[in-house]
Every structure is written in C-alpha cells, then in structure tokens.
Protein backbone atom coordinates (compact mmCIF):
# COMPACT_ATOMS: atom_id res chain seq x y z
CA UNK A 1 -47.51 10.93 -40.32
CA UNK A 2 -45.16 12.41 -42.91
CA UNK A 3 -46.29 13.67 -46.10
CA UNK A 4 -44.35 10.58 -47.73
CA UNK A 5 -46.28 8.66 -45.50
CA UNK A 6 -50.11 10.02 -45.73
CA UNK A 7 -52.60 8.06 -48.36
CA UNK A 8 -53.88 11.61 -49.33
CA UNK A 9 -50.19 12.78 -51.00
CA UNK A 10 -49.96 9.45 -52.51
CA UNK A 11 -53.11 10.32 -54.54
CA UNK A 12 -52.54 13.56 -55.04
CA UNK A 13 -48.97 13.25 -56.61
CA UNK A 14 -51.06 10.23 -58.77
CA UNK A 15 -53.44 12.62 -59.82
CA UNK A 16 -51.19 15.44 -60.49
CA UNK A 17 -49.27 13.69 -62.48
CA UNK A 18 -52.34 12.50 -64.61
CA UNK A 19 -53.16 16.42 -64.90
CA UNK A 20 -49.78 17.10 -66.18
CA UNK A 21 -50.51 14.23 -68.78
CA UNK A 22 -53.64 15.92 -69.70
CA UNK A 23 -51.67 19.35 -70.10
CA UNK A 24 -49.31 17.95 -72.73
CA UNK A 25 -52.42 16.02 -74.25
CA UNK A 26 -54.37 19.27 -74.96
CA UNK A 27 -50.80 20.95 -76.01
CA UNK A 28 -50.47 18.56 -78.52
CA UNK A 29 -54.10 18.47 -79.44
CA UNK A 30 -54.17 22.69 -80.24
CA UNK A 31 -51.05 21.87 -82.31
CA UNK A 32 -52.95 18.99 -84.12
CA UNK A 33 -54.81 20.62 -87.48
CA UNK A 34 -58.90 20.40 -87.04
CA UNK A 35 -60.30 17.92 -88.37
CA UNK A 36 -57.85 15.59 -88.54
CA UNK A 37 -57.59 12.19 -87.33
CA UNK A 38 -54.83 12.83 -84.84
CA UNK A 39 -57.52 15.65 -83.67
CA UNK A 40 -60.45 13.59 -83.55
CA UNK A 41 -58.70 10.81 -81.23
CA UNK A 42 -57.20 13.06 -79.40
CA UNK A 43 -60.37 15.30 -78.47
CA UNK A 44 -62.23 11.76 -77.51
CA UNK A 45 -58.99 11.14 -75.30
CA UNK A 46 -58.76 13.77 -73.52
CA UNK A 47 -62.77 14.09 -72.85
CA UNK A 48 -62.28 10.38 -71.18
CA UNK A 49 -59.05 11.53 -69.06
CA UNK A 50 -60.77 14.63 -67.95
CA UNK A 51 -63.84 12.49 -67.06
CA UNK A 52 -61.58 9.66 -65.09
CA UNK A 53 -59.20 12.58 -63.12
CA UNK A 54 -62.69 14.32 -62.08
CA UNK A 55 -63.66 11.22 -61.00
CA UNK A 56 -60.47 10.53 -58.75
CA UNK A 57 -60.77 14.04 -57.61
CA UNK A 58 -64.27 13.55 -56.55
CA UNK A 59 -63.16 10.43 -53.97
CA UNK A 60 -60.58 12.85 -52.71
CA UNK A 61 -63.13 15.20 -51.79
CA UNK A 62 -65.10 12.34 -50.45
CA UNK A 63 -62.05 10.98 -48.25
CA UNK A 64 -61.21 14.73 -47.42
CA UNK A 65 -64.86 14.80 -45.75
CA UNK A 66 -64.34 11.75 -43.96
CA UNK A 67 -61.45 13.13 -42.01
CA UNK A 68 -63.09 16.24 -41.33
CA UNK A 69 -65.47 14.78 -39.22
CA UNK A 70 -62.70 13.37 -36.81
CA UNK A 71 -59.58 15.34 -37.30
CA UNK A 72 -57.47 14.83 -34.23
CA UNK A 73 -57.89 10.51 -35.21
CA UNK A 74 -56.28 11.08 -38.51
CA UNK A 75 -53.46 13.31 -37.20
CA UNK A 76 -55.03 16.57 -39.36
CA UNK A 77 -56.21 20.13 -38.16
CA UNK A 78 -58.25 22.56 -39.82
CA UNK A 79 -55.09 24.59 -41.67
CA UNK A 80 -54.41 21.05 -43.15
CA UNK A 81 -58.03 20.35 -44.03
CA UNK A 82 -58.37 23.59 -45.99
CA UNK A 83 -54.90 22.97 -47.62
CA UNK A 84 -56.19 20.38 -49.18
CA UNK A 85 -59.33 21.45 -50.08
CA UNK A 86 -57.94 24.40 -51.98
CA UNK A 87 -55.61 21.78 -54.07
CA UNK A 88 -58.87 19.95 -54.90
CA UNK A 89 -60.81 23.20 -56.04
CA UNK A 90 -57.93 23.74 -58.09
CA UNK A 91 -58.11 20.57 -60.02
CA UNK A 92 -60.93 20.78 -60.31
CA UNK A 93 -60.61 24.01 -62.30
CA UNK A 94 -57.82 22.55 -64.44
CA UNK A 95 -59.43 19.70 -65.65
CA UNK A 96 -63.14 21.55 -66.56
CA UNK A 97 -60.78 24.40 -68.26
CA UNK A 98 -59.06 21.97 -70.38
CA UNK A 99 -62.76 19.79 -70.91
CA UNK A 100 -64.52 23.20 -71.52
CA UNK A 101 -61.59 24.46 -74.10
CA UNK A 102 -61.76 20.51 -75.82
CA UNK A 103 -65.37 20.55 -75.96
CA UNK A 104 -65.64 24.25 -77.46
CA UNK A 105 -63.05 22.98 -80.03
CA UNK A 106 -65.18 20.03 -81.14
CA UNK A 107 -67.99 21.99 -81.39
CA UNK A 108 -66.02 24.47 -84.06
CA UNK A 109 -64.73 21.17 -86.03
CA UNK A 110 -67.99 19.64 -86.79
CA UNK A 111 -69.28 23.15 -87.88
CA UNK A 112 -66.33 22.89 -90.26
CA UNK A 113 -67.48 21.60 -93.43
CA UNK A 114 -64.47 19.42 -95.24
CA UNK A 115 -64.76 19.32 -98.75
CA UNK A 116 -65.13 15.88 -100.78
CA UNK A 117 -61.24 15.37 -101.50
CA UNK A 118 -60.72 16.63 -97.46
CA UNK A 119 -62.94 14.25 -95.96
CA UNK A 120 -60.91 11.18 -98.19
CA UNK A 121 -57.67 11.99 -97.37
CA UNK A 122 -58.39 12.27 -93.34
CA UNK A 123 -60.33 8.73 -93.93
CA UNK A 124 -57.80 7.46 -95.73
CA UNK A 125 -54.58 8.58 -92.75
CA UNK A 126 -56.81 7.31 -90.05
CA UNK A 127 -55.86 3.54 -90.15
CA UNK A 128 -52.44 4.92 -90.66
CA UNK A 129 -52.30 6.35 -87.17
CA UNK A 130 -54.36 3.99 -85.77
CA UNK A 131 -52.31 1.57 -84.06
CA UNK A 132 -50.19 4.25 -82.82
CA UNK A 133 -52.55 6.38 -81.31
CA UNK A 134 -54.49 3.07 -79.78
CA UNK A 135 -51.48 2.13 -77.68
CA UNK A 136 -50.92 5.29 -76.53
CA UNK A 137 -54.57 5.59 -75.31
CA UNK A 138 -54.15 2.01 -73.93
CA UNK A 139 -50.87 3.28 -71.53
CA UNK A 140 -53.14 6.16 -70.32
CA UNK A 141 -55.74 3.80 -69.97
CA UNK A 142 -53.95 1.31 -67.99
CA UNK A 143 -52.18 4.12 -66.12
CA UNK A 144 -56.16 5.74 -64.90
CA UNK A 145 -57.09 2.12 -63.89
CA UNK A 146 -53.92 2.10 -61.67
CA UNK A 147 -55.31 5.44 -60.21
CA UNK A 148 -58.37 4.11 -59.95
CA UNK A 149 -57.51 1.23 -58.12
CA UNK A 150 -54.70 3.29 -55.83
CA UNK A 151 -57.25 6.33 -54.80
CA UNK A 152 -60.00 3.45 -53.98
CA UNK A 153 -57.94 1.41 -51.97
CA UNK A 154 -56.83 4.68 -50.13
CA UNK A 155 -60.63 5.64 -49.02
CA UNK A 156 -61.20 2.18 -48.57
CA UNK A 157 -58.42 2.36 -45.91
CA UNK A 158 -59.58 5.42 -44.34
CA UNK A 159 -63.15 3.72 -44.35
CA UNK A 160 -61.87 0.82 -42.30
CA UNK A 161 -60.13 3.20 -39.98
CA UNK A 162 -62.88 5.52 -39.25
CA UNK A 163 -65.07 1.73 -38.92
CA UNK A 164 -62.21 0.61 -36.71
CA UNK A 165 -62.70 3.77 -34.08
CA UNK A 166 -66.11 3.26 -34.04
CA UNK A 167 -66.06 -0.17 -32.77
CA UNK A 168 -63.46 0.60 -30.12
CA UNK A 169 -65.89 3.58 -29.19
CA UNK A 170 -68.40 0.66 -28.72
CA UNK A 171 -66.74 -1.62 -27.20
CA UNK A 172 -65.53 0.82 -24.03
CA UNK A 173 -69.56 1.09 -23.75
CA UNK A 174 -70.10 -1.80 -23.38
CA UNK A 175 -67.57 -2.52 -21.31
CA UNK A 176 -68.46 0.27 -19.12
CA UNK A 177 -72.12 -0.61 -19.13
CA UNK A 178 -70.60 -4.05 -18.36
CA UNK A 179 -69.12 -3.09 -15.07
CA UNK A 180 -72.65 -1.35 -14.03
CA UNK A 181 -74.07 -4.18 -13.89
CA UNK A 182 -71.53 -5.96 -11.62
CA UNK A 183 -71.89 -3.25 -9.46
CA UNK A 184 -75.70 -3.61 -9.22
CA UNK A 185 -75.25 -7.19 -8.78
CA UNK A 186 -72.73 -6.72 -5.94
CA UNK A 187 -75.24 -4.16 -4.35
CA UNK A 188 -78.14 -6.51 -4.52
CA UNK A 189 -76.64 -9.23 -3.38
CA UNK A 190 -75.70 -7.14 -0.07
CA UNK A 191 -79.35 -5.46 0.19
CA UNK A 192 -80.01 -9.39 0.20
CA UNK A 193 -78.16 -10.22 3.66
CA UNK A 194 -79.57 -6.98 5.17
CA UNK A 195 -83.13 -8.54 4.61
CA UNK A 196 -82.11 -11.97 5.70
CA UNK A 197 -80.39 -10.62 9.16
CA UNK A 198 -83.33 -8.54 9.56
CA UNK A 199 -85.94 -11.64 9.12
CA UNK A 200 -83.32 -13.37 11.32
CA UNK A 201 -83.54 -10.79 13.94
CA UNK A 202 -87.53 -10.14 13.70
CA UNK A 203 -88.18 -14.25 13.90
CA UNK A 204 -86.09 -14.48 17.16
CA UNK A 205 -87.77 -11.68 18.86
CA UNK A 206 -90.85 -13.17 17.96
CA UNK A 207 -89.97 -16.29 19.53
CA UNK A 208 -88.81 -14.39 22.47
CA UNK A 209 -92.70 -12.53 22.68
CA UNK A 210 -94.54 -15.63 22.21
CA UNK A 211 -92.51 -17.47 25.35
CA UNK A 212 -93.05 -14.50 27.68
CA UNK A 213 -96.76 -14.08 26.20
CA UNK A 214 -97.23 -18.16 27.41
CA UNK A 215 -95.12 -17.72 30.81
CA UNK A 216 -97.86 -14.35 31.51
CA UNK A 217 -100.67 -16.70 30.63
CA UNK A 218 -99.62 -19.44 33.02
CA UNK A 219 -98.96 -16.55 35.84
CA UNK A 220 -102.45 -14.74 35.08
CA UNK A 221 -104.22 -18.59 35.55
CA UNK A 222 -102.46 -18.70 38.94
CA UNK A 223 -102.90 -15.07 40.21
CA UNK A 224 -106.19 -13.60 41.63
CA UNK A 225 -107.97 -10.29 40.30
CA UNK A 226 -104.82 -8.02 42.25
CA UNK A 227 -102.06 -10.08 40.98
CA UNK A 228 -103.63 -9.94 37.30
CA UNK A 229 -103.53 -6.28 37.73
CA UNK A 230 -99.97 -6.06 39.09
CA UNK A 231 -99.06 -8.56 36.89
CA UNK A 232 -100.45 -6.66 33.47
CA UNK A 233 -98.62 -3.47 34.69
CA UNK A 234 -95.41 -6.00 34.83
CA UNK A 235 -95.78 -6.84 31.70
CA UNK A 236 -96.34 -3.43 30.00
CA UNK A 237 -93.09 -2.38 32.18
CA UNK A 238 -91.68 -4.82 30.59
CA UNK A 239 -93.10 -4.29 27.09
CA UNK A 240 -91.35 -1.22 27.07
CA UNK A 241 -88.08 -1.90 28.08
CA UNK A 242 -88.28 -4.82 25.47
CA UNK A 243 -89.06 -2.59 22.93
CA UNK A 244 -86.16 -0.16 23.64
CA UNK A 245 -83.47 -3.04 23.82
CA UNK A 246 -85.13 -4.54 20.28
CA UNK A 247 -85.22 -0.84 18.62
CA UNK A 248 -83.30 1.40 20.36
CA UNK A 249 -79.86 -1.09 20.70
C-alpha cells in the first residue's frame, strides 16, 4: 500500500494541515493587541482547535495501536510503526506548546486591568468584528468536523478489518474442527463393522459347538463306559484343533 494509498497519511496530511492553521492562528493572535476583541476570540479559537487536533491525534494513536498488534495484516513493520509514532509525539508537542503559550497569555490579559474609557471602546469594536470573526471560526469549524468525520471513518475501517481477520481466523477453526469430526465419524462407523463381523463370526462358531455338543450327546447315549472314555478324549482332540482353526486362522 502506497503512502497515497494508506488511511494513516490521509489523516495525517488532514491533521497537519489543521496544525499549520493553528500556527498562523497563534501568529496572528501574538500580533493581535491584549485585550482586544480580535484577542479574546481568537484565544477562545485557538483553545477549541487545539482541543479538536488533540483529539484527532489521540484516534491516531489509538489506530496506530491497533496495527501494532498485527503488523504483517496491515502491510507495516516495526521501523514504520515507530515512524509514526514519533510524528504523533510531535503533534502532540505542537499543539500543547501553542495551548500552553495561549493559555499563559490569557492568564496575563485578565490580570490586565483596562481602564473605564478602555473597557468601552473594546465593547464597543466587538460587534464590529463580529460577523467577521464568526465566519471565520465557522470555516475552521466545519473544516475540524470534516476531520472528525475523515479520521473516524479511517479507524472505523481499520476496526472492521482487524474484525474481518478475526472471523476468518474463526471460521478455519471451525472448519478444521469440522473435518475432526468427519473423521471420527468415518472411524466409528468402521470400529462398527469390526464388531458386527466379529458377532457374526462368534454366533456361527457357536452354532457350530452346540451341533457337535448334540451329535457327542447322541454318541455318549449309544456308547458303553470305554467308548464314553474314547469318545471324551475325541472330543477334547477335537476341542483343540477347533480352537486353533477359530483363533489361530
């Protein structure tokens, strides 16, 4: 992914470009006398533009972290990572330098005590001004929303891809665990006509014992005391060699 092309350059050229704004703001503003009502709207505009570019800076961070935790997926490395780190540190700086320097500045004008005459004439230019200096903080309003709305939509995005991975993650489980299961079936169902051959097998060769146990009965009936004797060591002889062709073939 180009650098024309990545979300995270697309915010950060919107948000330098904000910062640049808020350079030529507080230019303008140490130009503009104390106390004045240029001064005054332009220290309350400024505070809000620092507050809103912190703010965009903070979801950058935010986004930064959620690529960190899977770098390879978003095409970044660690020399990348820290790149951009370092250019959020140093917004960061910029903007509490020039909210610090705006803020020490307001402090000094209301210490400033304006004298009766003073105080009129900056109530009096204020409506002058006022229109002015109200669309101007309207464009930089409308211009913050638009950053708003572009560096949300950009972690939204990244959201939804990290969300996206971690269903496809998912779904190779389960498609894995899945095909388990069709192999245990498979195997059961084979154990299954193992144990029905086997029955098979064990149910003929008990039919087979329980003819030759009622032909010896009949023979043992017929034969005297001699033959009963021969004709038990006949049937153990033949016991055994039974039992070698049922377990031993």
């Amino acid at each position: 992914m180009t650098s024309a092309q990545d979300p995270f350059y697309i915010v950060k050229d919107e948000i330098q470009e904000s910062i640049d704004k808020l350079h030529d703001s507080f230019h303008r503003w140490e130009e503009t006398p104390a106390n004045s009502g240029d001064h005054l709207l332009l220290t309350k505009q400024l505070l809000a533009n620092c507050e809103s570019i912190k703010w965009q800076v903070d979801e950058l961070d935010k986004a930064i972290a959620v690529a960190a935790r899977d770098p390879a997926w978003y095409g970044l490395n660690e020399v990348e990572l820290e790149k951009r780190r370092r250019w959020t540190n140093i917004a960061h700086k910029q903007v509490d330098s020039v909210r610090k320097a705006v803020e020490d500045g307001r402090k000094k004008s209301n210490s400033v005590n304006l004298g009766p005459s003073g105080m009129h004439r900056e109530l009096m230019r204020l409506p002058i001004d006022h229109a002015s200096q109200a669309g101007r903080s309207n464009n930089y309003a409308a211009e913050d929303n638009d950053d708003f709305i572009s560096a949300e939509s950009d972690r939204q995005m990244l959201l939804i891809k990290q969300q996206d991975q971690e269903l496809d993650d998912l779904s190779i489980s389960v498609q894995r665990i899945g095909d388990v299961g069709l192999t245990i079936n498979e195997e059961l169902i084979g154990q299954e006509r193992i144990l029905d051959d086997v029955s098979m097998e064990v149910e003929t060769t008990s039919n087979r014992l329980g003819f030759v146990q009622k032909k010896v009965a009949m023979v043992m009936k017929k034969a005297g005391a001699k033959g009963q004797i021969m004709m038990i060591l006949f049937l153990i002889v033949l016991f055994i060699v039974l039992f070698v062709l049922v377990f031993f073939t």
